[in-house]
C-alpha atoms as a PDB file:
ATOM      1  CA  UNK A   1      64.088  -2.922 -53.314  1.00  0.00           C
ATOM      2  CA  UNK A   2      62.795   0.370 -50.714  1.00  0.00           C
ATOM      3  CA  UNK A   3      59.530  -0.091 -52.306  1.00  0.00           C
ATOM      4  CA  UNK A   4      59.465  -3.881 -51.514  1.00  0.00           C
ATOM      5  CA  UNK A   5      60.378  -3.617 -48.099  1.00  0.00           C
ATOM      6  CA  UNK A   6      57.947  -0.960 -47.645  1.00  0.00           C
ATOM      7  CA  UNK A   7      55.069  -2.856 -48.578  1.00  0.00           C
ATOM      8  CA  UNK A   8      56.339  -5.835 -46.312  1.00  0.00           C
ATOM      9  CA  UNK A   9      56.715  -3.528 -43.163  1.00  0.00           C
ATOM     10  CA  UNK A  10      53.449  -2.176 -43.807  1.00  0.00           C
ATOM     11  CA  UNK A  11      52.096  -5.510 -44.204  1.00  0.00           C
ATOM     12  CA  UNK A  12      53.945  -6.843 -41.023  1.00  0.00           C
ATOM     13  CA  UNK A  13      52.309  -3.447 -39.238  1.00  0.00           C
ATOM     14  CA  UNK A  14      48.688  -4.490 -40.411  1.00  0.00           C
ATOM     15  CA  UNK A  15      49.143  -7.932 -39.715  1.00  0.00           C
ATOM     16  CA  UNK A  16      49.934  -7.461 -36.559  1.00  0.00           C
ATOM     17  CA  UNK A  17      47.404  -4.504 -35.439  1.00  0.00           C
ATOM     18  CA  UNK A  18      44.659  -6.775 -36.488  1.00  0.00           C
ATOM     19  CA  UNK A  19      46.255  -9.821 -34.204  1.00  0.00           C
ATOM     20  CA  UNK A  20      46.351  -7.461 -31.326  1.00  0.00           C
ATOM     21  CA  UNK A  21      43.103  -6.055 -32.053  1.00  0.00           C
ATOM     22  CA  UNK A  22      41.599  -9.709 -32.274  1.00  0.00           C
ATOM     23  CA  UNK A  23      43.396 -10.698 -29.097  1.00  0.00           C
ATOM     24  CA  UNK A  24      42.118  -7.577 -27.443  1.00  0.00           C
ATOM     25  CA  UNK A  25      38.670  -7.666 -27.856  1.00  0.00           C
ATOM     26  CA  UNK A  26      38.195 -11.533 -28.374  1.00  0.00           C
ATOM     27  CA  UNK A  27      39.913 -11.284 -24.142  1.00  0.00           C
ATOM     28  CA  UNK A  28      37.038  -8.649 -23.371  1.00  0.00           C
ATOM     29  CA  UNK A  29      33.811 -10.667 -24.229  1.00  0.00           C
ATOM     30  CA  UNK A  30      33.426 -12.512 -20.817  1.00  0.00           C
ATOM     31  CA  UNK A  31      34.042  -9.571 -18.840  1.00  0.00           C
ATOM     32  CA  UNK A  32      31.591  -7.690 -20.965  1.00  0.00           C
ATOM     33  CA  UNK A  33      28.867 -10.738 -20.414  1.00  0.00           C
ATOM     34  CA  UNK A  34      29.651 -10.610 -16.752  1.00  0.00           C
ATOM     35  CA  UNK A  35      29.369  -6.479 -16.405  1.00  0.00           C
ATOM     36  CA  UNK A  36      25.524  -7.097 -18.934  1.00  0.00           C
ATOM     37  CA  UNK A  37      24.511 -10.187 -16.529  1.00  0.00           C
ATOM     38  CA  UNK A  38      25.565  -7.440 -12.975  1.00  0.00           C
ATOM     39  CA  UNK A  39      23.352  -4.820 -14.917  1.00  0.00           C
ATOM     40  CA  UNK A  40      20.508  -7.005 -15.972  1.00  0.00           C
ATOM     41  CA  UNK A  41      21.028  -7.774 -12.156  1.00  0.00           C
ATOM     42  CA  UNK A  42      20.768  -4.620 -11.104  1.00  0.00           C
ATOM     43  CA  UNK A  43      18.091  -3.193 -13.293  1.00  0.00           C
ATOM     44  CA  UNK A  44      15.679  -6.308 -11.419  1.00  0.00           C
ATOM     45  CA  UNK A  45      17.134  -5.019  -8.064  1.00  0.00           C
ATOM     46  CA  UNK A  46      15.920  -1.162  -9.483  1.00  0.00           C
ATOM     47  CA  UNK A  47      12.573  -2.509 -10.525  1.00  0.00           C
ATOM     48  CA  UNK A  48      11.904  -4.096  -7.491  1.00  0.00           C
ATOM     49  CA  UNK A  49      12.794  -0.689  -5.473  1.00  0.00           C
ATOM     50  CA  UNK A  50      10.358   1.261  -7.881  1.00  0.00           C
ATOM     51  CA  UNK A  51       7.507  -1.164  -7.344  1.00  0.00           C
ATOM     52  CA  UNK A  52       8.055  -0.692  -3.364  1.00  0.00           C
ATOM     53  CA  UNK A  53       8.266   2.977  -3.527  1.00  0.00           C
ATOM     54  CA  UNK A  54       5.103   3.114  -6.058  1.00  0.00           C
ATOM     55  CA  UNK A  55       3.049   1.543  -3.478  1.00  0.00           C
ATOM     56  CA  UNK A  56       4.550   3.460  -0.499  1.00  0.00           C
ATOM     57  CA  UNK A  57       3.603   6.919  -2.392  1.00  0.00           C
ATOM     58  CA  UNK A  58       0.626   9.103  -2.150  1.00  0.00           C
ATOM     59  CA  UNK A  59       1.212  12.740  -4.180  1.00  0.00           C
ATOM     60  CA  UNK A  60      -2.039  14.450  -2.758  1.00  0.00           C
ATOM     61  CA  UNK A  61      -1.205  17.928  -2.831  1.00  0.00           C
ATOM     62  CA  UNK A  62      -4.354  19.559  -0.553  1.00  0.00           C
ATOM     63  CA  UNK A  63      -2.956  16.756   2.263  1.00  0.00           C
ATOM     64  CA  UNK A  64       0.990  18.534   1.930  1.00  0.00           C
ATOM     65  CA  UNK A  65      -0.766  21.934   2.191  1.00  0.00           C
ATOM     66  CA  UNK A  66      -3.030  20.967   5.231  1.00  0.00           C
ATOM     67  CA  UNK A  67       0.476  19.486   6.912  1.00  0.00           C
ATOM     68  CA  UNK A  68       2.098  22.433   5.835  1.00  0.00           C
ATOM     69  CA  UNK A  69      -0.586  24.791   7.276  1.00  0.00           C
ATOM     70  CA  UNK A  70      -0.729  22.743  10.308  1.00  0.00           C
ATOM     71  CA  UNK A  71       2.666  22.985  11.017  1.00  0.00           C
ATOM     72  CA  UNK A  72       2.927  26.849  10.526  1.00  0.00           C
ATOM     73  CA  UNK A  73       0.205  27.364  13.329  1.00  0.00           C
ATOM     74  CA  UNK A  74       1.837  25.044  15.179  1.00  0.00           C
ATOM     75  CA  UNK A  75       5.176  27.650  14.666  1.00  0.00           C
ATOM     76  CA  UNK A  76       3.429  30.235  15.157  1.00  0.00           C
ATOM     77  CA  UNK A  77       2.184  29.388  18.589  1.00  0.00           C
ATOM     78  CA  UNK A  78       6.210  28.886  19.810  1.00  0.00           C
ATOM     79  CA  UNK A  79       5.794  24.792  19.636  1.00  0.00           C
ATOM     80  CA  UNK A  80       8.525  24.204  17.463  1.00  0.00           C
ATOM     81  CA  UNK A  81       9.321  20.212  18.454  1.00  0.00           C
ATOM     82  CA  UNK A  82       6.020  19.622  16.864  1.00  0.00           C
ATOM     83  CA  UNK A  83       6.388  21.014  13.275  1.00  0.00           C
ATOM     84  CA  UNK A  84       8.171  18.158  11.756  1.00  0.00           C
ATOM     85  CA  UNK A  85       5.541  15.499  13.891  1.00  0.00           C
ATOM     86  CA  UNK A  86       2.551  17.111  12.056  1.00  0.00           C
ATOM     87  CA  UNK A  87       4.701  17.158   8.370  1.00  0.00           C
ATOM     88  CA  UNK A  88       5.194  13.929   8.662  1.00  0.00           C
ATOM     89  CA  UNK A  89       1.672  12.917   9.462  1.00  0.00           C
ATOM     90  CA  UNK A  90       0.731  14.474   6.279  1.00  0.00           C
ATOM     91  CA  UNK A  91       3.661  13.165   3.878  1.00  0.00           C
ATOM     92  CA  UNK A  92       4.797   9.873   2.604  1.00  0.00           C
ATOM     93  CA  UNK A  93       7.117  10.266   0.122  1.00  0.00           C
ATOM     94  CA  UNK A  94      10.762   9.396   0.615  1.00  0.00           C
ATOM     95  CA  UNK A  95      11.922  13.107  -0.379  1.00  0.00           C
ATOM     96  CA  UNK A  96       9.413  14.527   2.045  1.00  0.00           C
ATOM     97  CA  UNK A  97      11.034  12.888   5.084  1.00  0.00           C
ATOM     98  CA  UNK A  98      14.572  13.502   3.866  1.00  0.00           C
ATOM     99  CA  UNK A  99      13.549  17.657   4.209  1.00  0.00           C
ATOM    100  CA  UNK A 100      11.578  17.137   6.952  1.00  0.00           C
ATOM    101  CA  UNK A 101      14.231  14.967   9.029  1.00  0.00           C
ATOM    102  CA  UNK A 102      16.640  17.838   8.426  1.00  0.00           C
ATOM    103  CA  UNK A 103      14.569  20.566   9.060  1.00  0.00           C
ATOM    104  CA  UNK A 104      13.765  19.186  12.632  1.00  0.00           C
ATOM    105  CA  UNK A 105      17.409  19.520  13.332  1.00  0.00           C
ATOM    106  CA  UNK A 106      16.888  23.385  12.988  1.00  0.00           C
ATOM    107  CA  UNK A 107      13.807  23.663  15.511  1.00  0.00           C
ATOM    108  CA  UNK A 108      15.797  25.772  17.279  1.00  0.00           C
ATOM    109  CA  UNK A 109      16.386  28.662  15.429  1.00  0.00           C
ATOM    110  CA  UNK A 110      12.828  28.479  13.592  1.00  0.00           C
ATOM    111  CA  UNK A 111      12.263  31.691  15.623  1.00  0.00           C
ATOM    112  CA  UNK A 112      15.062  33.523  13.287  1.00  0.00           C
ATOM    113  CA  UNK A 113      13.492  34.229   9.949  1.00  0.00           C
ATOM    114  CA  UNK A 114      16.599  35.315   8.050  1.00  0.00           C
ATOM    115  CA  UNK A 115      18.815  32.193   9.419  1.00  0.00           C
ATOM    116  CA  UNK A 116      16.215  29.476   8.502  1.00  0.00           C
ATOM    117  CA  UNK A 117      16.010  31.237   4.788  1.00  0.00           C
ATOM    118  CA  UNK A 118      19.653  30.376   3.892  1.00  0.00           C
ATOM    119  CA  UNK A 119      19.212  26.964   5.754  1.00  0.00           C
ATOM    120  CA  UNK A 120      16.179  26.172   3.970  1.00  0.00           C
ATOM    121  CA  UNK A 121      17.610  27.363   0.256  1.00  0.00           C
ATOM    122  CA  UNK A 122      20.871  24.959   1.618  1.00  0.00           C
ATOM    123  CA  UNK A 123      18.762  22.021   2.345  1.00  0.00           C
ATOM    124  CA  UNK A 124      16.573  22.446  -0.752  1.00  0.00           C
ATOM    125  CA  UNK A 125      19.992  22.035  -2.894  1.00  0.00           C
ATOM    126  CA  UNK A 126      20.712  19.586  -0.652  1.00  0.00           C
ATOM    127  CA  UNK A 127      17.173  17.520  -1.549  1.00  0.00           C
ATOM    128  CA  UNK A 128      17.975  18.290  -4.992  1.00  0.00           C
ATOM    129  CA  UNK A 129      21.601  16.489  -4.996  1.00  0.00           C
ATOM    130  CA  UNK A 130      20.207  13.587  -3.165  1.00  0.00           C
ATOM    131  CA  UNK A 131      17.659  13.252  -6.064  1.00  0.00           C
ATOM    132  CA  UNK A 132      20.109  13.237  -8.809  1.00  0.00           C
ATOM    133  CA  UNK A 133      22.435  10.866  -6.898  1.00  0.00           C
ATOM    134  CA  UNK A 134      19.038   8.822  -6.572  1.00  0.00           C
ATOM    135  CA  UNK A 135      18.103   8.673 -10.369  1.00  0.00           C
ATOM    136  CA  UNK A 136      21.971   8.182 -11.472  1.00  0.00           C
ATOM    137  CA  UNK A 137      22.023   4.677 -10.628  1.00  0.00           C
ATOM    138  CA  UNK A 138      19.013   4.304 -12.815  1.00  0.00           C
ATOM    139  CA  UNK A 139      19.988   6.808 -15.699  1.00  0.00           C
ATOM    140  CA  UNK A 140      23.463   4.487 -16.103  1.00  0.00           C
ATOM    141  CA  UNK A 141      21.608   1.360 -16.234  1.00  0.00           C
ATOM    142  CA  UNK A 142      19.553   2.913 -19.823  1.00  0.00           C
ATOM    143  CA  UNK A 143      22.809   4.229 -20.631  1.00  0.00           C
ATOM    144  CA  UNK A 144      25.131   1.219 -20.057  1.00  0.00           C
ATOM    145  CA  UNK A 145      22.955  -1.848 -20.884  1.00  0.00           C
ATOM    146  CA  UNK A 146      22.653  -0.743 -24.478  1.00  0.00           C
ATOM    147  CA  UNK A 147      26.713  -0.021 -25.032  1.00  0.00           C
ATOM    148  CA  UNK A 148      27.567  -3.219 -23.155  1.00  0.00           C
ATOM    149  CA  UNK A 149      24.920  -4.916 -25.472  1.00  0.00           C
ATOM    150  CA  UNK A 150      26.679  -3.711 -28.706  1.00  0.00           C
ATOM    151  CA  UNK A 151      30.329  -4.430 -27.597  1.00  0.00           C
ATOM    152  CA  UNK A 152      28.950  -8.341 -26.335  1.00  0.00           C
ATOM    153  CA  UNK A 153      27.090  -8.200 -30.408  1.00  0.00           C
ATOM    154  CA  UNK A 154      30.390  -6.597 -32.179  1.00  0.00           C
ATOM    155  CA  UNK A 155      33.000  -8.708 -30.449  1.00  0.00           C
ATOM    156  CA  UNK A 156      32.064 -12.433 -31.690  1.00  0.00           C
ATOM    157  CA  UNK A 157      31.083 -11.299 -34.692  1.00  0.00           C
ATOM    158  CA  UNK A 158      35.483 -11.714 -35.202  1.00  0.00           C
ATOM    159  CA  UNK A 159      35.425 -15.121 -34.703  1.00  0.00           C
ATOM    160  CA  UNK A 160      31.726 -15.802 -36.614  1.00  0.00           C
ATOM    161  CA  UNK A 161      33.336 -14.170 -39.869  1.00  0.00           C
ATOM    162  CA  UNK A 162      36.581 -16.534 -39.426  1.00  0.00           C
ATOM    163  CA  UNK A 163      34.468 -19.555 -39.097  1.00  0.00           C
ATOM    164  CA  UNK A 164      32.180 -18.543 -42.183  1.00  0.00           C
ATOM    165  CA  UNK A 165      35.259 -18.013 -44.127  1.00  0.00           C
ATOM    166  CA  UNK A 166      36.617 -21.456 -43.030  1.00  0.00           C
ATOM    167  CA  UNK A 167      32.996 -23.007 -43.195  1.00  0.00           C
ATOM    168  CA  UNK A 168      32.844 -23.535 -39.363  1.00  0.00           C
ATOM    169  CA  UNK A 169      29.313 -23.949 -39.200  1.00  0.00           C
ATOM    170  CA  UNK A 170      29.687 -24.626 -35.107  1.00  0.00           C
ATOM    171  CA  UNK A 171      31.933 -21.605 -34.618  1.00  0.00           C
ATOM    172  CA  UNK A 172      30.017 -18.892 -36.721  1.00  0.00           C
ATOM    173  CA  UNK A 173      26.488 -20.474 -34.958  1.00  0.00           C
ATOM    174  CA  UNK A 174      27.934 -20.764 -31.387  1.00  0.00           C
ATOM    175  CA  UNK A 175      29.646 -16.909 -31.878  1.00  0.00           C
ATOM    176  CA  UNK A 176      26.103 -15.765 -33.213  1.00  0.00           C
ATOM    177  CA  UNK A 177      23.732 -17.238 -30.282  1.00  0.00           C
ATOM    178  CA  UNK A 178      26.172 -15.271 -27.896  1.00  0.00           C
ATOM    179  CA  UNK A 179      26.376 -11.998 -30.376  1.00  0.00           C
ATOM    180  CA  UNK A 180      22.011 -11.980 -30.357  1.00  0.00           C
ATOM    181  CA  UNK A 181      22.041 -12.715 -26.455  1.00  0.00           C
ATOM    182  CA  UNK A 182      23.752 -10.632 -25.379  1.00  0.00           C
ATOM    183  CA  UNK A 183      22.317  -7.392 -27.559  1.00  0.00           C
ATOM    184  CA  UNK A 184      18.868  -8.396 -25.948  1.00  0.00           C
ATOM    185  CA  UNK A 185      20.088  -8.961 -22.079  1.00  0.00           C
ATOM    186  CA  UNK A 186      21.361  -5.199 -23.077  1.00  0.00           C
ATOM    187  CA  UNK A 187      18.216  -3.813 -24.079  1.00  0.00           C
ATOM    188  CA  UNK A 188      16.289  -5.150 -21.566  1.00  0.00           C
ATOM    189  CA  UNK A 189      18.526  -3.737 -18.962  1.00  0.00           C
ATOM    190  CA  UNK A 190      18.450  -0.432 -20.974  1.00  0.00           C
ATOM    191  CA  UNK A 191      15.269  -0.324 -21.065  1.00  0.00           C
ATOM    192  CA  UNK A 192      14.155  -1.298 -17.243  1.00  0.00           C
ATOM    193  CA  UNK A 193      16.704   1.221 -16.312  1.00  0.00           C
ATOM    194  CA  UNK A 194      15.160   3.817 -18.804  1.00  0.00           C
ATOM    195  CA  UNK A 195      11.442   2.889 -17.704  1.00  0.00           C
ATOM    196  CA  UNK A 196      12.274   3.521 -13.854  1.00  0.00           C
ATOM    197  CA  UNK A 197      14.345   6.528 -14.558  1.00  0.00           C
ATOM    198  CA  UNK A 198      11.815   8.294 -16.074  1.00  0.00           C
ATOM    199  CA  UNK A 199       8.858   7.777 -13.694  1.00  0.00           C
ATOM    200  CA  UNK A 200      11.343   8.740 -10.986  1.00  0.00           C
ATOM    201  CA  UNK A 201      12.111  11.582 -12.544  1.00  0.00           C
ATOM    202  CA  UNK A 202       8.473  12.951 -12.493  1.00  0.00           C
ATOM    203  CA  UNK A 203       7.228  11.661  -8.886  1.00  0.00           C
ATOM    204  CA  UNK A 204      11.294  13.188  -7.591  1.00  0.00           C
ATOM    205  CA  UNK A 205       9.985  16.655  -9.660  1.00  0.00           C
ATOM    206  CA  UNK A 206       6.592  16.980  -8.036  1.00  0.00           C
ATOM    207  CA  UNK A 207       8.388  16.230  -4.430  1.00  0.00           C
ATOM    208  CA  UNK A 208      10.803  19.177  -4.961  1.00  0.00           C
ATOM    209  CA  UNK A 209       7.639  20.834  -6.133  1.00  0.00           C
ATOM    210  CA  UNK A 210       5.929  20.288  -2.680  1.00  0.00           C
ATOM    211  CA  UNK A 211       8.944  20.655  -0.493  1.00  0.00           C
ATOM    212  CA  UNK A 212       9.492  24.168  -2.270  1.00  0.00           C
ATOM    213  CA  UNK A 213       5.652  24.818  -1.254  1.00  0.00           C
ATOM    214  CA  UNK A 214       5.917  23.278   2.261  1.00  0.00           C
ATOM    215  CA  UNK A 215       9.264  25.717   2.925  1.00  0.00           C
ATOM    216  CA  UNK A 216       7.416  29.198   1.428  1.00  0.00           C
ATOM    217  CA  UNK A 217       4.849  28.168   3.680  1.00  0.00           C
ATOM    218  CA  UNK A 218       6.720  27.791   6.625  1.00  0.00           C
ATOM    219  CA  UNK A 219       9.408  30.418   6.318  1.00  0.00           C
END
């Protein structure tokens, strides 16, 4: 009689973990869809940014170092106010103007060696946060696109199982056109996101590169 109603409460326990795991994720496929179809969104929007900045760019090194040498003569004759009008002659690049527009707020104490050191190692971690908070948006499109892509796969795959079992043809077909879609609008926002975080990633390395340069130069 114990062993009976054993099995029938563990039966009654599995029965109804699966209902509540059906309900559950069966409940989480549209807003899954709707979080793939905001990243596939805003991988395009990310795309379109790197395209901009791509054509905005120039990474010619001997032009920095002319700016930069420029602008210490220019410091070195007392004419502080100009330093950051001649960098910015020379630069392009969004990372550039970021240090440069900050620097110009210290023109006045450019004449104090030891102060502008720990200002200028500040403002370079400060570059350096800006750039990672830059490439993040990027960086959780790869990450995100792909896991959202599974769950929108894994989660009608419930219902395309039922209706094979039942022979649903229309439920098992309709589930799998949403389980396929939704694994590629995924990927393809994985993907955009991975393609733009990476290239970023090398031009954003090569600015820190030059801004280091630029502030030995200088200080």
């Amino acid at each position: 009689m114990d062993l009976t109603f054993g099995i029938e409460i563990t039966q009654l326990f599995k029965s109804a973990a699966q209902t509540g795991i059906y309900v559950i994720s069966t409940n989480l496929l549209y807003p899954v869809i709707i979080i793939l179809l905001g990243l596939l969104a805003w991988s395009f929007i990310e795309v379109g940014g790197f395209f901009t900045e791509w054509r905005a760019r120039h990474s010619d090194f001997w032009l920095v170092e002319n700016g930069a040498l420029k602008a210490k003569g220019s410091m070195e004759a007392n004419d502080f106010a100009n330093v950051a009008v001649i960098l910015k002659k020379f630069c392009s690049n969004r990372f550039h103007y970021f240090f440069i527009n900050n620097l110009s707020e210290f023109q006045d104490d450019f004449h104090n060696k030891d102060l502008m050191h720990l200002r200028v190692e500040k403002l370079l971690q400060e570059c350096d946060a800006e750039i990672i908070k830059k490439l993040e948006k990027s960086r959780f499109v790869a990450k995100a696109g792909p896991m959202f892509g599974l769950m929108g796969t894994l989660i009608p795959m419930g219902p395309a199982l039922a209706g094979l079992a039942q022979g649903d043809v229309k439920t098992l077909s309709d589930n799998l056109i949403i389980a396929f879609g939704t694994t590629v609008v995924g990927l393809m926002a994985g993907v955009s996101g991975y393609m733009v975080a990476m290239i970023r990633d090398r031009w954003y390395a090569k600015d820190m590169s030059d801004i280091e340069y630029i502030s030995e130069i200088l200080f």
